[in-house]
C-alpha atoms as a PDB file:
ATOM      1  CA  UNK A   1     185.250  12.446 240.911  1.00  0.00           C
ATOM      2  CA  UNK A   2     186.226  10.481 244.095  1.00  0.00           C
ATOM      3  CA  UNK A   3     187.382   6.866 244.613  1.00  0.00           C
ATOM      4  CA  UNK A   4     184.289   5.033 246.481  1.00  0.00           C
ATOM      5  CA  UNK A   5     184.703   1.116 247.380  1.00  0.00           C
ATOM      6  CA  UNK A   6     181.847  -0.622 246.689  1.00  0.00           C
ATOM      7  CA  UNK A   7     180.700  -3.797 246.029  1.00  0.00           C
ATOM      8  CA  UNK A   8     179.317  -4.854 242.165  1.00  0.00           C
ATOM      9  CA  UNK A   9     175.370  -5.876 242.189  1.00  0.00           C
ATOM     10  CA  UNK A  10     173.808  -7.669 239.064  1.00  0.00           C
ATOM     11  CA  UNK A  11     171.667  -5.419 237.361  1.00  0.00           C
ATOM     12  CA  UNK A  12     172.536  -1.986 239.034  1.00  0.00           C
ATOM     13  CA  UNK A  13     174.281   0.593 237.476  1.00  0.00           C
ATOM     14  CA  UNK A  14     177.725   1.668 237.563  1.00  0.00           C
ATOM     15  CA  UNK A  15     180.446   4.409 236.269  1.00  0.00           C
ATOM     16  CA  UNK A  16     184.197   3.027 235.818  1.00  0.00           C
ATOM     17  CA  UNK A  17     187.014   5.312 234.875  1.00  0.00           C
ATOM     18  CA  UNK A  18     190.342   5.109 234.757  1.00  0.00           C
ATOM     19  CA  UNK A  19     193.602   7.644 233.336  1.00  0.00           C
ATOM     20  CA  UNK A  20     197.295   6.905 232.282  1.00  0.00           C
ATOM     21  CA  UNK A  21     199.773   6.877 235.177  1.00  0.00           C
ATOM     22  CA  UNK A  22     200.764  10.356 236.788  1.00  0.00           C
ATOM     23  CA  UNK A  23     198.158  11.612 233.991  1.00  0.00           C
ATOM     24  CA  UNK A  24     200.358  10.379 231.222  1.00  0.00           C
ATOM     25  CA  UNK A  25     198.554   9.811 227.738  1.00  0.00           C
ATOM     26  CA  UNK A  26     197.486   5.945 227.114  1.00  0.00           C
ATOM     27  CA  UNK A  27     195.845   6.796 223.791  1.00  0.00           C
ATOM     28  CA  UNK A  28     198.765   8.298 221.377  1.00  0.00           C
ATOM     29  CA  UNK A  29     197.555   7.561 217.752  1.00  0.00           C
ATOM     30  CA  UNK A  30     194.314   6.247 216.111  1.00  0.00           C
ATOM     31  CA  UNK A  31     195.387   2.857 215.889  1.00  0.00           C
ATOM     32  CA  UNK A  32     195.593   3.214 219.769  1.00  0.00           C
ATOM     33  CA  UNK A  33     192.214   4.247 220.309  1.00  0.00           C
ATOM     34  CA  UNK A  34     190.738   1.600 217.944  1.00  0.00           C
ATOM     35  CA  UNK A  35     193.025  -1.096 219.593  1.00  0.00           C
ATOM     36  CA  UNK A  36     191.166  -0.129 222.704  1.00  0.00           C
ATOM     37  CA  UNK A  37     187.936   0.272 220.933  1.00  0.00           C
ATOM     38  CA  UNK A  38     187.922  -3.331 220.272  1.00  0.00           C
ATOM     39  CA  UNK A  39     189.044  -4.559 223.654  1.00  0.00           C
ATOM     40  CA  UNK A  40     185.589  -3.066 224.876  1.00  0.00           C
ATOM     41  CA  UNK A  41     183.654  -6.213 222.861  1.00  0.00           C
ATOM     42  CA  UNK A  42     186.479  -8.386 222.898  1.00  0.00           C
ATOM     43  CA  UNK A  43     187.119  -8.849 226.675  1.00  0.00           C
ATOM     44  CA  UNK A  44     183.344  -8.889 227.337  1.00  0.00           C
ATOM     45  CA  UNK A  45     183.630 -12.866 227.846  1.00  0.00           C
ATOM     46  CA  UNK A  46     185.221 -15.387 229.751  1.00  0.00           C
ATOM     47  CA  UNK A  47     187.513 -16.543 227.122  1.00  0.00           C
ATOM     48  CA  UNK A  48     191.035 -15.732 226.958  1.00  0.00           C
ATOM     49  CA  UNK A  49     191.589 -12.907 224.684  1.00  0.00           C
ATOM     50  CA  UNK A  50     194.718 -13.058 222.731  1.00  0.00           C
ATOM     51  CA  UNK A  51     196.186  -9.842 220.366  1.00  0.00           C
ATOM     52  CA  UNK A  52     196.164 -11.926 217.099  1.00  0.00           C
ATOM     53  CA  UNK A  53     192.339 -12.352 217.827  1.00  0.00           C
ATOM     54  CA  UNK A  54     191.577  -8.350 217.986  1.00  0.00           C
ATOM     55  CA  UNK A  55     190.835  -8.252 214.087  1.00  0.00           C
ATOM     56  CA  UNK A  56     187.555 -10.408 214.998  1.00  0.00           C
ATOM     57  CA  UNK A  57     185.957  -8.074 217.059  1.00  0.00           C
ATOM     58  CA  UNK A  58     182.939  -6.632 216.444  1.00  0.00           C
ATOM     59  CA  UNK A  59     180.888  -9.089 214.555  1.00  0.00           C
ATOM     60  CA  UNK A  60     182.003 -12.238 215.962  1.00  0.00           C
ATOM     61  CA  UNK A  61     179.670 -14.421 217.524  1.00  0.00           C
ATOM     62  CA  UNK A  62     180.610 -13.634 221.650  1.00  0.00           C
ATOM     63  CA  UNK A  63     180.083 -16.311 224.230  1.00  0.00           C
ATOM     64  CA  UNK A  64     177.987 -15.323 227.024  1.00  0.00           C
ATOM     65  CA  UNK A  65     178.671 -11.411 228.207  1.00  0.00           C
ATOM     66  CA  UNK A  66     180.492 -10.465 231.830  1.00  0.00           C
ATOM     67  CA  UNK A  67     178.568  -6.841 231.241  1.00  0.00           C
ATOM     68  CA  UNK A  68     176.406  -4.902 229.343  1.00  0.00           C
ATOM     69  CA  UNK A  69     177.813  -1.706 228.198  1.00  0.00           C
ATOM     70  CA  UNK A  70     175.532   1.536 227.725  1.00  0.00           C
ATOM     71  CA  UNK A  71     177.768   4.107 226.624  1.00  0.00           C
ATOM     72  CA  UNK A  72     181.633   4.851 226.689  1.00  0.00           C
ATOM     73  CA  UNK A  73     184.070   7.270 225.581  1.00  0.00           C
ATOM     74  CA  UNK A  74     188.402   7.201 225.369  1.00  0.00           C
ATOM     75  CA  UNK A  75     190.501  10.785 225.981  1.00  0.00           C
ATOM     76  CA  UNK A  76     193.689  10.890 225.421  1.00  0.00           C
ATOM     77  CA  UNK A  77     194.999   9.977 228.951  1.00  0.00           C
ATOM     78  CA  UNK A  78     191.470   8.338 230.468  1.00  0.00           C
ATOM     79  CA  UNK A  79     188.592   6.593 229.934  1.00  0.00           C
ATOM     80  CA  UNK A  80     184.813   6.400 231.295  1.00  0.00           C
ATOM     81  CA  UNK A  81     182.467   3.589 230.791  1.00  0.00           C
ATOM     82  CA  UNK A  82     178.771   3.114 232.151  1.00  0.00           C
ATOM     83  CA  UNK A  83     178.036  -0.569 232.384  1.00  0.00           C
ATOM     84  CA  UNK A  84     175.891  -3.273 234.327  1.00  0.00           C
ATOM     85  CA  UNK A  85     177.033  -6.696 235.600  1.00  0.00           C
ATOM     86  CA  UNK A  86     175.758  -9.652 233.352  1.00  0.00           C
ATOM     87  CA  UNK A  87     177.578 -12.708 235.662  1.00  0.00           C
ATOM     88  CA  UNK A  88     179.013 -12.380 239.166  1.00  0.00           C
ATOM     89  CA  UNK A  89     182.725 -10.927 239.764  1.00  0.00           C
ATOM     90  CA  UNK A  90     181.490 -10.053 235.575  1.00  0.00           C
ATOM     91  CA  UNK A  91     183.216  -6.017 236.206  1.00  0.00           C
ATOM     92  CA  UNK A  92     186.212  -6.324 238.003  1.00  0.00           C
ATOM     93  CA  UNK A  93     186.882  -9.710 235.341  1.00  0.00           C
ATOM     94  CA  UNK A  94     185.998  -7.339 232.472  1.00  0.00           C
ATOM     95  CA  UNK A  95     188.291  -4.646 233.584  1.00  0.00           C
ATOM     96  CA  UNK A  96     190.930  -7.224 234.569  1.00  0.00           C
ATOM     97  CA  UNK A  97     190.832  -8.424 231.036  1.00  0.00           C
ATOM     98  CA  UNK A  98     190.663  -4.866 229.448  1.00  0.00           C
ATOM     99  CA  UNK A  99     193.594  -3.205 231.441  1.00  0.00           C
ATOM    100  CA  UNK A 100     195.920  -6.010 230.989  1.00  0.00           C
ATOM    101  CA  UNK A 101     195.066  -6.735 227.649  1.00  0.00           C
ATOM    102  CA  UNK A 102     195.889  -2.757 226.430  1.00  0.00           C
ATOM    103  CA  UNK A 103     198.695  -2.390 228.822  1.00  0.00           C
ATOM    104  CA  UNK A 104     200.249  -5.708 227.056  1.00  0.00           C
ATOM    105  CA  UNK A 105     199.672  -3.971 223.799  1.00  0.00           C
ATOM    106  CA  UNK A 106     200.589  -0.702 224.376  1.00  0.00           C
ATOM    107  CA  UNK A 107     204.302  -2.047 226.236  1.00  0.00           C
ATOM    108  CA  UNK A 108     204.885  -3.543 223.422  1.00  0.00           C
ATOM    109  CA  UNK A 109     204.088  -0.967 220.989  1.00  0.00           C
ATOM    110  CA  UNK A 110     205.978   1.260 222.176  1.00  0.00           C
ATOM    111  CA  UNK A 111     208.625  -0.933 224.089  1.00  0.00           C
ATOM    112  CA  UNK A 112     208.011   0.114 227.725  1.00  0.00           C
ATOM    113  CA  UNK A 113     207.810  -1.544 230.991  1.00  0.00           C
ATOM    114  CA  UNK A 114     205.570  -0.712 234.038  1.00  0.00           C
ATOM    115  CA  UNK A 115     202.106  -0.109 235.019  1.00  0.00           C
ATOM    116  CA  UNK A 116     200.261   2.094 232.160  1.00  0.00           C
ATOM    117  CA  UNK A 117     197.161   2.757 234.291  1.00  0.00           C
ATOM    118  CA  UNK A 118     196.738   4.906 237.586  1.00  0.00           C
ATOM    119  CA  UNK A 119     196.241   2.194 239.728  1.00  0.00           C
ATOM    120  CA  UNK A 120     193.043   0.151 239.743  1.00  0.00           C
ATOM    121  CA  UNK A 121     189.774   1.334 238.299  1.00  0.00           C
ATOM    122  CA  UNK A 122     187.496   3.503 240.187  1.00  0.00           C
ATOM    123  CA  UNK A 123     183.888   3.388 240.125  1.00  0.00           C
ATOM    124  CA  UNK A 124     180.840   5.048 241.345  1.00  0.00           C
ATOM    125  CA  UNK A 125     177.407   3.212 242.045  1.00  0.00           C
ATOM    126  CA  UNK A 126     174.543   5.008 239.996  1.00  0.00           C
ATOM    127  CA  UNK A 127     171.741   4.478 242.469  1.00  0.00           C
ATOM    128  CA  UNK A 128     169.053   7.145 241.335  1.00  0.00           C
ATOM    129  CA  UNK A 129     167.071   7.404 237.898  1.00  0.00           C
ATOM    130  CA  UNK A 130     168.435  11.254 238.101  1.00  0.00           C
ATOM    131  CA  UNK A 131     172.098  10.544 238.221  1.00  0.00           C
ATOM    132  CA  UNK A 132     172.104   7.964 235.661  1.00  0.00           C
ATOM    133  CA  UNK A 133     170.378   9.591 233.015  1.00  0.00           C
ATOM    134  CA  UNK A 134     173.143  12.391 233.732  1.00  0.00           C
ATOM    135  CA  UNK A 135     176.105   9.837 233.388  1.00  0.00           C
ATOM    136  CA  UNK A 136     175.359   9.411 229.597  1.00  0.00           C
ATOM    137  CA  UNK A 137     175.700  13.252 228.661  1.00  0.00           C
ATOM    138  CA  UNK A 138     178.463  13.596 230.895  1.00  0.00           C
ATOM    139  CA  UNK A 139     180.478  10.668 229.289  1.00  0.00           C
ATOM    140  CA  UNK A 140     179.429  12.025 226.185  1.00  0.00           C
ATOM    141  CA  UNK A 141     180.191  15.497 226.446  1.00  0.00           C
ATOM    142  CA  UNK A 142     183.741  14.789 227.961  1.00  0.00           C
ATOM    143  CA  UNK A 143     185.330  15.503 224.417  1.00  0.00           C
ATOM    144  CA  UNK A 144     184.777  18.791 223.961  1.00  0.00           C
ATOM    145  CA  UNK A 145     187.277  19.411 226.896  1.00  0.00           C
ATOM    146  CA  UNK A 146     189.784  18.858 224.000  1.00  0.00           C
ATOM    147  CA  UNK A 147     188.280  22.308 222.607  1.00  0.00           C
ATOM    148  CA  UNK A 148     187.473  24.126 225.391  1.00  0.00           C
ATOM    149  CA  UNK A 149     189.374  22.905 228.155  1.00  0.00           C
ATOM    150  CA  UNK A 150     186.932  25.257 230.848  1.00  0.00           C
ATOM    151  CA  UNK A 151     184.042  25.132 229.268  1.00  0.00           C
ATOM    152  CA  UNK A 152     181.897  23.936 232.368  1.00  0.00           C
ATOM    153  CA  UNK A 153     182.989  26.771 234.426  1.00  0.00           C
ATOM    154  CA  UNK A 154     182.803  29.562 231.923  1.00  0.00           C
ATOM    155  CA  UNK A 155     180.066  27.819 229.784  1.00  0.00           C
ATOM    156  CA  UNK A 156     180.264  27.252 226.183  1.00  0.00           C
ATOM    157  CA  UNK A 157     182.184  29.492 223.755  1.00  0.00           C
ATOM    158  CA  UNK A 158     180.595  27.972 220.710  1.00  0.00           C
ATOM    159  CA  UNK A 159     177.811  26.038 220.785  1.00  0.00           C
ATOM    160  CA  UNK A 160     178.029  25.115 217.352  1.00  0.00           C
ATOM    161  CA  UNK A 161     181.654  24.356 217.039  1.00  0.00           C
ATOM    162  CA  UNK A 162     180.844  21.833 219.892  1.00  0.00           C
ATOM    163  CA  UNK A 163     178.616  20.016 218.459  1.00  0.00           C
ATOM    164  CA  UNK A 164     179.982  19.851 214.912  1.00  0.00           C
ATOM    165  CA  UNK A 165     182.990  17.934 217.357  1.00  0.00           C
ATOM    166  CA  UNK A 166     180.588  15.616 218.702  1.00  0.00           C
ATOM    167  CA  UNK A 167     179.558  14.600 215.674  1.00  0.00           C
ATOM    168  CA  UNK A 168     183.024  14.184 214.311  1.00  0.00           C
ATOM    169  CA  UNK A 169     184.745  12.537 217.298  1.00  0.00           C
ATOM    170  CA  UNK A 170     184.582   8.600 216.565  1.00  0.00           C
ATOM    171  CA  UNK A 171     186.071   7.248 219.960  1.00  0.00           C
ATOM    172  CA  UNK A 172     183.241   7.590 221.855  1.00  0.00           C
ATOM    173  CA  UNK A 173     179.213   6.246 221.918  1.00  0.00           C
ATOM    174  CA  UNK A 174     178.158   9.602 220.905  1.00  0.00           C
ATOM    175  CA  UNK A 175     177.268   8.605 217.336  1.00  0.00           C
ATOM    176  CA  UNK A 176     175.790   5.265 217.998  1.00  0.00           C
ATOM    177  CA  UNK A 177     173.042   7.132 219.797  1.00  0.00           C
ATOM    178  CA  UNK A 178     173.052   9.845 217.279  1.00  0.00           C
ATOM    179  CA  UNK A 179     172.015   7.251 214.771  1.00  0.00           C
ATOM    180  CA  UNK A 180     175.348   6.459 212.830  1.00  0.00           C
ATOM    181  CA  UNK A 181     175.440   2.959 211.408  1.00  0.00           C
ATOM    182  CA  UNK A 182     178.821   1.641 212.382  1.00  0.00           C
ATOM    183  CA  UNK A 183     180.568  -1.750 213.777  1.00  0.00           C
ATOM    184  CA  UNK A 184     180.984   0.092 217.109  1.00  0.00           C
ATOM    185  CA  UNK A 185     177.262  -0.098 217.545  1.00  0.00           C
ATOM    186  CA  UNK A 186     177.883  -3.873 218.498  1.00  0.00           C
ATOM    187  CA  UNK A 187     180.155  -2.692 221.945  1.00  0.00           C
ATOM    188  CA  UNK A 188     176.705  -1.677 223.370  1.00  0.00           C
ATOM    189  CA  UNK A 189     173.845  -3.098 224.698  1.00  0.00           C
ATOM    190  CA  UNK A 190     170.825  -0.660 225.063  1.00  0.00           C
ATOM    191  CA  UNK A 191     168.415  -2.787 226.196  1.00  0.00           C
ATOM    192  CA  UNK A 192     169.740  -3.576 229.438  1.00  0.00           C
ATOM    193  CA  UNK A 193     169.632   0.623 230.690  1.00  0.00           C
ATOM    194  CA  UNK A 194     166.663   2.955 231.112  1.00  0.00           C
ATOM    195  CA  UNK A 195     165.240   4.063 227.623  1.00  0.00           C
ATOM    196  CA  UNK A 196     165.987   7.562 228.374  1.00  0.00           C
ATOM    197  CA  UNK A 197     166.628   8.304 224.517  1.00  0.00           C
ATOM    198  CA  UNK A 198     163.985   6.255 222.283  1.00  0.00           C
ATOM    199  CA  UNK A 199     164.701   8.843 219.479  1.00  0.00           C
ATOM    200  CA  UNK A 200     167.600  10.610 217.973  1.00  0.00           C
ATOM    201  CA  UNK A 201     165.970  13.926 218.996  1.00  0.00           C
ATOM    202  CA  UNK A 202     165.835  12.337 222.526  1.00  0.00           C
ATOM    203  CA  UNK A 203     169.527  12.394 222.897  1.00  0.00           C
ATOM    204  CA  UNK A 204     170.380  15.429 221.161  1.00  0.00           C
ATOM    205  CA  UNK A 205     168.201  17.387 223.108  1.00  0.00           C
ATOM    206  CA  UNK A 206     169.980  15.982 226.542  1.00  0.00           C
ATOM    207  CA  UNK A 207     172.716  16.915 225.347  1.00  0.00           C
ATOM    208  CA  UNK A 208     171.884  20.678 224.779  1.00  0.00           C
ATOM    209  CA  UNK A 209     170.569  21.047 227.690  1.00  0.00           C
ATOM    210  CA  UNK A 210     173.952  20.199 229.555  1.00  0.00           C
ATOM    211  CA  UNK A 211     175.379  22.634 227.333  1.00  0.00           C
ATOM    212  CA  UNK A 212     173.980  25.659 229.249  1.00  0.00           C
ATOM    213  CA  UNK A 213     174.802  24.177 232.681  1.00  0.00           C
ATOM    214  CA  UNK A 214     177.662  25.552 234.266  1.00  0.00           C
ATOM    215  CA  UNK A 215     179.998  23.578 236.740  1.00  0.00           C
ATOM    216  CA  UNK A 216     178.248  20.062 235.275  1.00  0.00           C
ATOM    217  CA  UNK A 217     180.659  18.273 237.667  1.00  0.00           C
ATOM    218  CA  UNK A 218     178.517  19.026 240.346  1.00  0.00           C
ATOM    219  CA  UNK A 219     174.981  17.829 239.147  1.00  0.00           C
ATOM    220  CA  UNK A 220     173.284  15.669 240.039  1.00  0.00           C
ATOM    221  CA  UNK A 221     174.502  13.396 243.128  1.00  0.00           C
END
């Protein structure tokens, strides 16, 4: 997916993604991802965040939100989130936040020096009802790339191997929308998207459909 400069409008839609420097992994361990995982409610105000806070994440009472998040999901060396702009400047202060906040964390973990992320954070502007409904599968589907590293070109090898790792893979929104109660349920905020999936069966059955689509990086635009 391309770099495109745009400019952030309250209340459209919008895809952000970034990856580790020269494709280097920014996710190493589990406490990485859930580090991370937190950030995503964390930095969604204008307070300062601060490390020692990151235990309080997910139930703590948040001061008014920069975004809205509506679904998300953390590879081992990149990261895509679909999210809508709350206050003015509220993205690029969110990412801001994020990005220096895990970069901070993850120097210091593992005592290194220098910029952790590829740059700044690209983004793409959502502006039709048919690519944003797409953006949720494909954000949700990106996992099973860990699997089956080709599978959008050759199609699926096993379809239910794939979804048994969907089910199982925890750093992603997959499972809120599946229906699993969990803390990470808090990061998003469903009511400020389309209510493409009203139903459990909703969901699944996007999903499955994108299964049988070949070349999914194409579709739709």
């Amino acid at each position: 997916m391309s770099k495109r400069k745009i400019s952030f409008i309250k209340g459209e839609y919008y895809h952000i993604y970034n990856r580790g420097n020269s494709k280097q992994k920014i996710f190493n361990d589990k406490e990485d991802y859930q580090i991370f995982t937190k950030f995503l409610r964390l930095c969604n105000q204008e307070e300062r965040i601060r490390l020692r806070n990151v235990s309080d994440h997910f139930l703590k009472k948040d001061s008014e939100p920069l975004i809205s998040i509506g679904a998300y999901v953390l590879m081992p060396n990149h990261f895509h989130i679909l999210l809508t702009e709350k206050m003015d400047n509220g993205i690029t202060k969110f990412m801001q936040k994020i990005s220096t906040g895990y970069a901070m964390y993850y120097n210091q973990k593992y005592k290194r020096t220098g910029s952790l992320f590829e740059g700044k954070f690209k983004s793409q502007h959502l502006d039709n009802d048919k690519y944003l409904k797409y953006i949720f599968s494909y954000i949700h589907l990106n996992p099973i790339k860990l699997i089956d590293k080709d599978w959008k070109e050759n199609g699926l090898k096993d379809r239910d191997r794939a979804t048994d790792f969907l089910k199982s893979y925890q750093y992603s929104s997959y499972l809120d929308y599946y229906g699993d109660e969990r803390a990470q349920k808090y990061i998003l905020n469903r009511r400020d998207f389309p209510d493409y999936f009203p139903t459990k069966e909703h969901f699944i059955g996007e999903i499955i459909y994108w299964f049988d689509y070949k070349n999914t990086e194409a579709l739709p635009r």
